[in-house]
N, C-alpha and C. Protein backbone atom coordinates (compact mmCIF):
# COMPACT_ATOMS: atom_id res chain seq x y z
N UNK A 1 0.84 -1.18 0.00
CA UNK A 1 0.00 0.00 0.00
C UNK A 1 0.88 1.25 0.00
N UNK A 2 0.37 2.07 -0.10
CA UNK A 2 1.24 3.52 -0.82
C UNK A 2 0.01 4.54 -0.20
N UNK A 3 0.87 5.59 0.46
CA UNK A 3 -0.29 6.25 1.23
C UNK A 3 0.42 7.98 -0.18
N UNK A 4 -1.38 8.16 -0.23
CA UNK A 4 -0.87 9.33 -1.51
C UNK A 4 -1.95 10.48 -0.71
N UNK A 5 -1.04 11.82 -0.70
CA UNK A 5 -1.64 12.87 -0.52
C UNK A 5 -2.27 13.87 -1.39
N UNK A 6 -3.43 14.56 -1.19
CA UNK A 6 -3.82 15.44 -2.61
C UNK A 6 -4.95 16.61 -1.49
N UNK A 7 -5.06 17.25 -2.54
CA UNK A 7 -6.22 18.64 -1.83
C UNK A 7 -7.33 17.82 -1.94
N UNK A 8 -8.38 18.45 -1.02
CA UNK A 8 -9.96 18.34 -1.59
C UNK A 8 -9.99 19.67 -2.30
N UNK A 9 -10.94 19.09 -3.46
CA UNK A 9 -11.87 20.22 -4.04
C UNK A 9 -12.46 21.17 -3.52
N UNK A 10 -13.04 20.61 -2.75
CA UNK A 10 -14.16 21.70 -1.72
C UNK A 10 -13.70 22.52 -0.67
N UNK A 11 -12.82 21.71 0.32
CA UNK A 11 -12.33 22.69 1.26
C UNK A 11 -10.91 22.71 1.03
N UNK A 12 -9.89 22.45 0.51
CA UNK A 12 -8.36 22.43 -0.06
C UNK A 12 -7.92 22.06 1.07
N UNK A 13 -8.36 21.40 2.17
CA UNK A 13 -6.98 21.02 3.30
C UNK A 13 -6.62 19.45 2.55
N UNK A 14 -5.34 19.46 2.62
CA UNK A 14 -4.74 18.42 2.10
C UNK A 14 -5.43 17.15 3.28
N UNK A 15 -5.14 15.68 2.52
CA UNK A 15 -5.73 14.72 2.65
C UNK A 15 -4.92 13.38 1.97
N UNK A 16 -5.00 12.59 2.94
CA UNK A 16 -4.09 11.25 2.23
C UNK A 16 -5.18 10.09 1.96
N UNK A 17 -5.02 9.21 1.21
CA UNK A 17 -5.43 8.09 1.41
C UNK A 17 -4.53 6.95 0.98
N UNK A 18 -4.40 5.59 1.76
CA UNK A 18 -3.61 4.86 1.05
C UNK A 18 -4.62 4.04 0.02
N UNK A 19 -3.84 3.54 -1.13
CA UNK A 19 -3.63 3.12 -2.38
C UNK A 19 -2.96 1.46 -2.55
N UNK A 20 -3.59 0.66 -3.30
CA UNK A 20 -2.41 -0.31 -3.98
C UNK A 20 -2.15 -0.04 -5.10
N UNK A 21 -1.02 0.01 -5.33
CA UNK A 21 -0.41 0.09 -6.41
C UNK A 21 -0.01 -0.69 -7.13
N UNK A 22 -0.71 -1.76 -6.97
CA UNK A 22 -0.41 -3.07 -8.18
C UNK A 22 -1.61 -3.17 -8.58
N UNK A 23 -2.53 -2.36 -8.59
CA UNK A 23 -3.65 -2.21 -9.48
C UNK A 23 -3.33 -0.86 -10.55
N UNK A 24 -3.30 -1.06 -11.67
CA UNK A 24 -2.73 0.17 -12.79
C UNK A 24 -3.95 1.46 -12.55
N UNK A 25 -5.30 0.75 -12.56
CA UNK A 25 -6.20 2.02 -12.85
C UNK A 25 -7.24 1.60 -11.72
N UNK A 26 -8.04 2.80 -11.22
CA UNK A 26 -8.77 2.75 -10.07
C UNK A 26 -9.35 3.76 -10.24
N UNK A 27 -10.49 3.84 -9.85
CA UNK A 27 -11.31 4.76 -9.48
C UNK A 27 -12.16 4.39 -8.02
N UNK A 28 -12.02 5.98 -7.27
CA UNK A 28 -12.68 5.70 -5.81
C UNK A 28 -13.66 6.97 -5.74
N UNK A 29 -14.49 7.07 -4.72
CA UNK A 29 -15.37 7.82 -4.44
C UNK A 29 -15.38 7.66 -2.80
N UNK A 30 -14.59 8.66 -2.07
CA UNK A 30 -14.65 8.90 -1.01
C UNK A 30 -15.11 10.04 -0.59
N UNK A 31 -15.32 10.21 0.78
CA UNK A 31 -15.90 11.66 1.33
C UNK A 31 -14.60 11.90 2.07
N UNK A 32 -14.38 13.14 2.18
CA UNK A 32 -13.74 13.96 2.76
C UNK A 32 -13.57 13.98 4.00
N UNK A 33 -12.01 13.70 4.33
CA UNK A 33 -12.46 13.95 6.10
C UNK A 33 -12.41 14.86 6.88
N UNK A 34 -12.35 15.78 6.16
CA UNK A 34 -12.41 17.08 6.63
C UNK A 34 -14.18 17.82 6.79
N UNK A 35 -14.80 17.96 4.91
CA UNK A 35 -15.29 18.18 5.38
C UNK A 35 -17.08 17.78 4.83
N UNK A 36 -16.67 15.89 4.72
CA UNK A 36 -17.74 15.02 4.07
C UNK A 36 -18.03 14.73 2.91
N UNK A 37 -17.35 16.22 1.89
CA UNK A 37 -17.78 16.21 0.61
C UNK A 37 -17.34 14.82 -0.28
N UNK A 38 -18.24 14.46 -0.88
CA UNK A 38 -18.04 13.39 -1.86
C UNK A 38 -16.76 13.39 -2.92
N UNK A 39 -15.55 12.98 -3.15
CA UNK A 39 -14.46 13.47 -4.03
C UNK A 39 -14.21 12.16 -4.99
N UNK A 40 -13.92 11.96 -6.15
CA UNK A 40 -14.05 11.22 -7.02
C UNK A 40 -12.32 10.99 -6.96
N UNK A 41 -11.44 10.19 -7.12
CA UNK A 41 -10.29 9.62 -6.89
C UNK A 41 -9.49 8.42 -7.80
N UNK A 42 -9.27 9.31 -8.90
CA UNK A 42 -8.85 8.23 -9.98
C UNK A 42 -6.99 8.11 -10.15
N UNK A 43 -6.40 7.45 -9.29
CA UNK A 43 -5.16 7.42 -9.10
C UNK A 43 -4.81 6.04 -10.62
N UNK A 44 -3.60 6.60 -11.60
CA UNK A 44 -3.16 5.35 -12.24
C UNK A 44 -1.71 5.12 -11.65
N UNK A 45 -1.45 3.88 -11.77
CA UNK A 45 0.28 3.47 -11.45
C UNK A 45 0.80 2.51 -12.61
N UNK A 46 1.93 3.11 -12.81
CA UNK A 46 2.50 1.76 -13.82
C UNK A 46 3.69 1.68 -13.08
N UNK A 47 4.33 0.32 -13.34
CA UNK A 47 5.61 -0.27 -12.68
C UNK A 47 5.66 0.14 -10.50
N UNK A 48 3.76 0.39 -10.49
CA UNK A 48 4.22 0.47 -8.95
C UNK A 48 4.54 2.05 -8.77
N UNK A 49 4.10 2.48 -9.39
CA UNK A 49 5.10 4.08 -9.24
C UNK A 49 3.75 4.89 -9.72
N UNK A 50 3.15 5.70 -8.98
CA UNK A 50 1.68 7.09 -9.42
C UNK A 50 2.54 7.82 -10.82
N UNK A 51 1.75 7.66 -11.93
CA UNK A 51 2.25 8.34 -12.62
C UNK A 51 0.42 9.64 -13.18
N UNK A 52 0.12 9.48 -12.64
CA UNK A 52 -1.43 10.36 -12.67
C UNK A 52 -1.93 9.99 -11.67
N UNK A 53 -2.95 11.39 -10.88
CA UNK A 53 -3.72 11.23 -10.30
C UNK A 53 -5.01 12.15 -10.26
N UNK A 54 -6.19 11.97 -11.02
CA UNK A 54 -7.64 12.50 -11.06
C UNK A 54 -8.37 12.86 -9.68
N UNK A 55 -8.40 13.86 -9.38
CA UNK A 55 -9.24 14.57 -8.21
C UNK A 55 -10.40 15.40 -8.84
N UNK A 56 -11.69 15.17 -8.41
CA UNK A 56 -12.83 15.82 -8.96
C UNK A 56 -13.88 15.86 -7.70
N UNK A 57 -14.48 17.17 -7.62
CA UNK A 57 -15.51 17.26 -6.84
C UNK A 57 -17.12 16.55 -7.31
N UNK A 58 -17.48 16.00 -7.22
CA UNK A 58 -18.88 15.37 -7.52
C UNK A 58 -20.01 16.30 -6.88
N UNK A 59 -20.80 16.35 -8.07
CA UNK A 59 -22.04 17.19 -8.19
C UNK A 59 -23.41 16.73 -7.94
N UNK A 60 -23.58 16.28 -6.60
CA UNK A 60 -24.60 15.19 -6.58
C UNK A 60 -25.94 16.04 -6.45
């Protein structure tokens, strides 16, 4: 596991979540722990290594 940090959309306090990285493509939908908001979380890895990572606020 690979712990990866990024902003939220909504309130910008930075935020980690860990990751495996022997999955190439992922998409997650977590809430915020700051401050609940729903954030869309599309991290890719090749060779084990983040080479992109998709952060989007969701418009529910």
């Amino acid at each position: 596991m690979e712990e990866i940090f990024f902003q939220c959309p909504y309130c910008w306090q930075e935020i980690s979540m860990l990751m495996d990285p022997s999955i190439t493509e992922q998409v997650y939908v977590e809430d915020c722990e700051v401050c609940c908001n729903p954030i869309e979380i599309n991290p890719v890895f090749r060779d084990n290594e983040l080479i992109e990572l998709n952060i989007k606020a969701l418009d529910l």
